[in-house]
N, C-alpha and C. Protein backbone atom coordinates (compact mmCIF):
# COMPACT_ATOMS: atom_id res chain seq x y z
N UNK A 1 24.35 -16.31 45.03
CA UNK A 1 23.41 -16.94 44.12
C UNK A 1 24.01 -18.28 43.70
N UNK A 2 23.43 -19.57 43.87
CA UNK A 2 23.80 -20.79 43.23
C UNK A 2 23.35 -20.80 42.16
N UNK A 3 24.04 -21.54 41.54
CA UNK A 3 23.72 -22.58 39.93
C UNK A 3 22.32 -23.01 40.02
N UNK A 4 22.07 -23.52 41.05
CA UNK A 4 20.28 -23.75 41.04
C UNK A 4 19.35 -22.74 40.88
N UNK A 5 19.44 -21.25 41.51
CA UNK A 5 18.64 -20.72 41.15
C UNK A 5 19.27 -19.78 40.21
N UNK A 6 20.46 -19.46 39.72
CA UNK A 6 20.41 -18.32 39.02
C UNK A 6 19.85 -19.04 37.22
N UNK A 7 19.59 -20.45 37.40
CA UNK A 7 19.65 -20.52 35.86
C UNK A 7 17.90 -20.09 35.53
N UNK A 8 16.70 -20.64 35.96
CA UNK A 8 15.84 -19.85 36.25
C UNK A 8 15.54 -18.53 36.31
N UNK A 9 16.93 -17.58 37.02
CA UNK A 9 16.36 -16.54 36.77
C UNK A 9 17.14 -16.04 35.04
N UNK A 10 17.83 -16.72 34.69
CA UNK A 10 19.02 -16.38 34.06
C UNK A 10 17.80 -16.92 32.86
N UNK A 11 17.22 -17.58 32.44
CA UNK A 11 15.97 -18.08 31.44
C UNK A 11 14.74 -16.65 31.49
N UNK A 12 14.71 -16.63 32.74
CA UNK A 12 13.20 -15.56 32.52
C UNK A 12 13.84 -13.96 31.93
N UNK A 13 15.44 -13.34 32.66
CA UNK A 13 15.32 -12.40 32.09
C UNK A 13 16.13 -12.43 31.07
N UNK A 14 16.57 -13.20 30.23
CA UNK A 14 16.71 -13.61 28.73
C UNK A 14 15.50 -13.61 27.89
N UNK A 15 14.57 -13.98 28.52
CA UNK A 15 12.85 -13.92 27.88
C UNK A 15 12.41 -12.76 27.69
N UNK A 16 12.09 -11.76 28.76
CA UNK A 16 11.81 -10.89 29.03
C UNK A 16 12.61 -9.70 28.09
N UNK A 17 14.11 -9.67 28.64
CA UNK A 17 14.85 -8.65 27.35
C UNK A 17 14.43 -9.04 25.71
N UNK A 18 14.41 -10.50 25.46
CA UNK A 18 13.95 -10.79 23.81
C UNK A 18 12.72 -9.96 23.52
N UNK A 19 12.01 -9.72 24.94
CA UNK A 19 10.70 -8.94 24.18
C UNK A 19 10.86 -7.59 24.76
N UNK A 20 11.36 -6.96 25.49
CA UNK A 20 11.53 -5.54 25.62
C UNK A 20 12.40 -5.05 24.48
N UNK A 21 13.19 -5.67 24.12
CA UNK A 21 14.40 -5.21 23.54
C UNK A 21 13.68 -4.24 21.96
N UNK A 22 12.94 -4.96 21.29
CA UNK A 22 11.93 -4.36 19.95
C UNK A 22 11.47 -3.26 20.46
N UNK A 23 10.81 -2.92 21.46
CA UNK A 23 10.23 -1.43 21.81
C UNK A 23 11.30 -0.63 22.58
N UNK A 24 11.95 -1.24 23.32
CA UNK A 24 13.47 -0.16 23.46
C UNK A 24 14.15 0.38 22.06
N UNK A 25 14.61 -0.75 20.99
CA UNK A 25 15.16 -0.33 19.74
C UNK A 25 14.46 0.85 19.20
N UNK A 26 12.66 1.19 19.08
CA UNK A 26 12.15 2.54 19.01
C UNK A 26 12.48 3.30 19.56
N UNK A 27 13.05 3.76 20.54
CA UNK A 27 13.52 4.61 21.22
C UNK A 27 12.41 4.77 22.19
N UNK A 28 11.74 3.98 22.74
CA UNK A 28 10.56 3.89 23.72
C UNK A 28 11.61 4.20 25.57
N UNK A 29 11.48 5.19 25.77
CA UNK A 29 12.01 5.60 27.20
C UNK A 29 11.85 4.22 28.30
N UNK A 30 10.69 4.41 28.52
CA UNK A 30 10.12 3.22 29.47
C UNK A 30 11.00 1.98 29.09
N UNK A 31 10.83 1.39 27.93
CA UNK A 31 11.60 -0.42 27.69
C UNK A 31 12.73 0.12 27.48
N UNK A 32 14.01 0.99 27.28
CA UNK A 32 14.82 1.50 27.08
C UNK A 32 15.56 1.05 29.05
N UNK A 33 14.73 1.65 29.99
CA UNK A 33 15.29 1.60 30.94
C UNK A 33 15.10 0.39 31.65
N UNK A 34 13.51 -0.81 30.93
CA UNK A 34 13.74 -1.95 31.68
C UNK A 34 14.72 -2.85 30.92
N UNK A 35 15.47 -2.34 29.63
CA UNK A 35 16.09 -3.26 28.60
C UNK A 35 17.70 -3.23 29.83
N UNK A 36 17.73 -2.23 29.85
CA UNK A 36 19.09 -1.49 31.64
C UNK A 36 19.73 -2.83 32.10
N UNK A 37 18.28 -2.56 32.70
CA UNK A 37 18.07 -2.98 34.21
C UNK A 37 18.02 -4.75 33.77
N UNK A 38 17.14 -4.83 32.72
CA UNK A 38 17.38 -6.42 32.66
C UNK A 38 18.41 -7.00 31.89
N UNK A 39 20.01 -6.18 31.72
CA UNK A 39 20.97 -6.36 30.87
C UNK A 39 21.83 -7.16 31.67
N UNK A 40 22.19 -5.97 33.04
CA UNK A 40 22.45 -6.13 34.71
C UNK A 40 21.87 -7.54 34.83
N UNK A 41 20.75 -7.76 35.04
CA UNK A 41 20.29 -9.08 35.72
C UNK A 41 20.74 -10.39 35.15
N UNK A 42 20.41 -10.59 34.03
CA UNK A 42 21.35 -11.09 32.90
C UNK A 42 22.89 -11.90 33.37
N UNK A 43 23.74 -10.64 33.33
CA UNK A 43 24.97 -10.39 33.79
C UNK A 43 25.38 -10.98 35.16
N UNK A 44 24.22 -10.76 36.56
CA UNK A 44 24.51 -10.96 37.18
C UNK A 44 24.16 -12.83 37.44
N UNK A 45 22.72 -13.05 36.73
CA UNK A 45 22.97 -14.62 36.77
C UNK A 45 23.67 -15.38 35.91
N UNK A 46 24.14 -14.51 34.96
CA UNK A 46 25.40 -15.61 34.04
C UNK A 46 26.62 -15.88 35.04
N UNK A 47 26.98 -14.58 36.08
CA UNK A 47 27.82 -14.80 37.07
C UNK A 47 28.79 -14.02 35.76
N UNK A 48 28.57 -13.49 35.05
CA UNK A 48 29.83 -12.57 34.21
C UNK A 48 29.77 -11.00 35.04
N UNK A 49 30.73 -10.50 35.39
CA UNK A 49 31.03 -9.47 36.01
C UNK A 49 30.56 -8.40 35.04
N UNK A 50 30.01 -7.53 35.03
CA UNK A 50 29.14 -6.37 34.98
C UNK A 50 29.26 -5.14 35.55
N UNK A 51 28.56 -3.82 34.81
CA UNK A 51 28.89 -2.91 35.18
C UNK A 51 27.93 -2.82 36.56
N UNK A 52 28.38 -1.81 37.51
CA UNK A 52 27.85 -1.30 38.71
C UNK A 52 26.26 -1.88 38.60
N UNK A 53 25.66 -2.00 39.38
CA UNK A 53 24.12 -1.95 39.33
C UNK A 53 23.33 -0.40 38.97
N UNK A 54 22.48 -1.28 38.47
CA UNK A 54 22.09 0.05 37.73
C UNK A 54 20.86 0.91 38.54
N UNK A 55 21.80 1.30 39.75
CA UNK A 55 20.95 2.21 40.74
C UNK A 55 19.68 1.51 41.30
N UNK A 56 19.05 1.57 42.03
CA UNK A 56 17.61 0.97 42.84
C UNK A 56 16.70 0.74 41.55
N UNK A 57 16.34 -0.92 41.44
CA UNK A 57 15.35 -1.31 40.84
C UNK A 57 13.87 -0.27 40.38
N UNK A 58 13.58 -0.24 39.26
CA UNK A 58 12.38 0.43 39.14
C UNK A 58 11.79 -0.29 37.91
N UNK A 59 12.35 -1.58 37.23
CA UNK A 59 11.65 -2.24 36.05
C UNK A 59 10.36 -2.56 36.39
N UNK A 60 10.14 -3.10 38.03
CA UNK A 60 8.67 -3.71 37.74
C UNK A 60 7.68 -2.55 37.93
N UNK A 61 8.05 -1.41 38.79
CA UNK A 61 6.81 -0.56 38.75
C UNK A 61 6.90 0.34 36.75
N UNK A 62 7.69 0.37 36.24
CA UNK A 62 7.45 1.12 35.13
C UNK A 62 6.78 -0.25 34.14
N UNK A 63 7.00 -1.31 34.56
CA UNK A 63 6.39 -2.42 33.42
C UNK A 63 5.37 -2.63 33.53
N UNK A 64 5.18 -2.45 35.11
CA UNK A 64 3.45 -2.28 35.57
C UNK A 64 2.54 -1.49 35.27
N UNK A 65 3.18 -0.18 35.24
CA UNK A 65 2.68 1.33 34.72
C UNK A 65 2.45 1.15 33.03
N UNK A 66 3.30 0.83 32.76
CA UNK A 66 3.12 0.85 31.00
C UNK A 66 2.98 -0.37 29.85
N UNK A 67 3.01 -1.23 30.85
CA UNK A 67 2.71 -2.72 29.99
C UNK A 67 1.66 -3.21 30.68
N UNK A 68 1.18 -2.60 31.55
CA UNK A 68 -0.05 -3.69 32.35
C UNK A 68 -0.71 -2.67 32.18
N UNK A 69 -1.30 -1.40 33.11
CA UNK A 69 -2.20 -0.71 33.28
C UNK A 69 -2.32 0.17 31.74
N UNK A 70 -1.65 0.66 31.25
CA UNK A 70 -2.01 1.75 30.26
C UNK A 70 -0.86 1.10 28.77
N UNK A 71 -1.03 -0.17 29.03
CA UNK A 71 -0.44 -1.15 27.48
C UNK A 71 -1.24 -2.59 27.72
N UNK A 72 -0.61 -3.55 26.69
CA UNK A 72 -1.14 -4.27 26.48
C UNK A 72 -1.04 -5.82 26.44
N UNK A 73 0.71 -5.77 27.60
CA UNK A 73 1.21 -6.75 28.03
C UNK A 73 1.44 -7.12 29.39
N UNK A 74 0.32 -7.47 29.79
CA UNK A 74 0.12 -8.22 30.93
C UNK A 74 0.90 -9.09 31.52
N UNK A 75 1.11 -10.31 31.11
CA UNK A 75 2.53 -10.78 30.98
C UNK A 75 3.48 -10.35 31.10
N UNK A 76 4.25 -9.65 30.12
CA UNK A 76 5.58 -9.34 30.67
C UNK A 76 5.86 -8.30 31.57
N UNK A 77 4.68 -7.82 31.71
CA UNK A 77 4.84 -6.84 33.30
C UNK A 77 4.85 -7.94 34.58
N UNK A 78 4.06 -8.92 34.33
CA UNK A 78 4.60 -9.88 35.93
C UNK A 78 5.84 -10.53 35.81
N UNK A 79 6.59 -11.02 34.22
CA UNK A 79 7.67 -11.27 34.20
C UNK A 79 8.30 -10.61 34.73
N UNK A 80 8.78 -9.21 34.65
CA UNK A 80 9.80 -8.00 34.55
C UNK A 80 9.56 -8.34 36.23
N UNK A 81 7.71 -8.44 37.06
CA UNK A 81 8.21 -8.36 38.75
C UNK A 81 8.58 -9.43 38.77
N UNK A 82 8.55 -10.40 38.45
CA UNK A 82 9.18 -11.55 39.40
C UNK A 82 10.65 -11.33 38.72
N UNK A 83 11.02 -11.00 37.94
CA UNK A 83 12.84 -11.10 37.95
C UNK A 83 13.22 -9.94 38.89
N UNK A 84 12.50 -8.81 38.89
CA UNK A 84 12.94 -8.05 39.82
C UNK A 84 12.71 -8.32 41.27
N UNK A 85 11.93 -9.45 41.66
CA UNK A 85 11.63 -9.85 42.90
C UNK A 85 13.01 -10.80 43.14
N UNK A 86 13.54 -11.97 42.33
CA UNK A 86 14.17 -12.70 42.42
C UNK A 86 15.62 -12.30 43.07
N UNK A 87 15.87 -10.95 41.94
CA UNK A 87 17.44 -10.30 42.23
C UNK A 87 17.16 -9.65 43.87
N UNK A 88 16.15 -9.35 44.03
CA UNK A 88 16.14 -8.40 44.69
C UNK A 88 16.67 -9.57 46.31
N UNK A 89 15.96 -10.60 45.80
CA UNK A 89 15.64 -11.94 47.21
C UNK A 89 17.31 -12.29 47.14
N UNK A 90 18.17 -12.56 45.98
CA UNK A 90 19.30 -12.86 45.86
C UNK A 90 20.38 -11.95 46.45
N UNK A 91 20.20 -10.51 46.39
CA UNK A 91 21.31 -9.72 46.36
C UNK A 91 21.17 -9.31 48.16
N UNK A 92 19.70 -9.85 48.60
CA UNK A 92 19.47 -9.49 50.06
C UNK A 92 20.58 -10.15 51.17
């Protein structure tokens, strides 16, 4: 990952955790595990060493499932895919 693209991704999932992070703090299961997964991503475009990956991506289908189809954030369910698209294009 270069300096060119990780700062981009390193902005969106800084965005994205600022707003999962309030419904994870409820103890909400679902943002609990994309708060994870976008802690990792985080980590990995600051380029600060981090724990293991946190097992095979699943933020964008649960953000899709519960913030798009049956919630009420449209938005940050395409956020959550495109950072999970990004890592995914990076780590390939």
């Amino acid at each position: 990952m270069t300096p060119a693209t990780h700062e981009p991704l390193l902005t969106m999932a800084r965005s994205a955790l600022e707003q999962i992070e309030p419904l994870a703090a409820q103890g909400w299961a679902p943002a609990q595990s994309i708060a994870r997964q976008l802690r990792w991503c985080v980590a990995l475009a600051s380029g600060q060493p981090g724990p293991d990956r946190p097992g095979p991506f699943s933020m964008g289908l649960i953000a899709t499932r519960e913030l798009d189809m049956y919630g009420d954030r449209p938005e940050l369910a395409e956020l959550i895919n495109r950072i999970q698209q990004e890592v995914e294009r990076a780590l390939a």
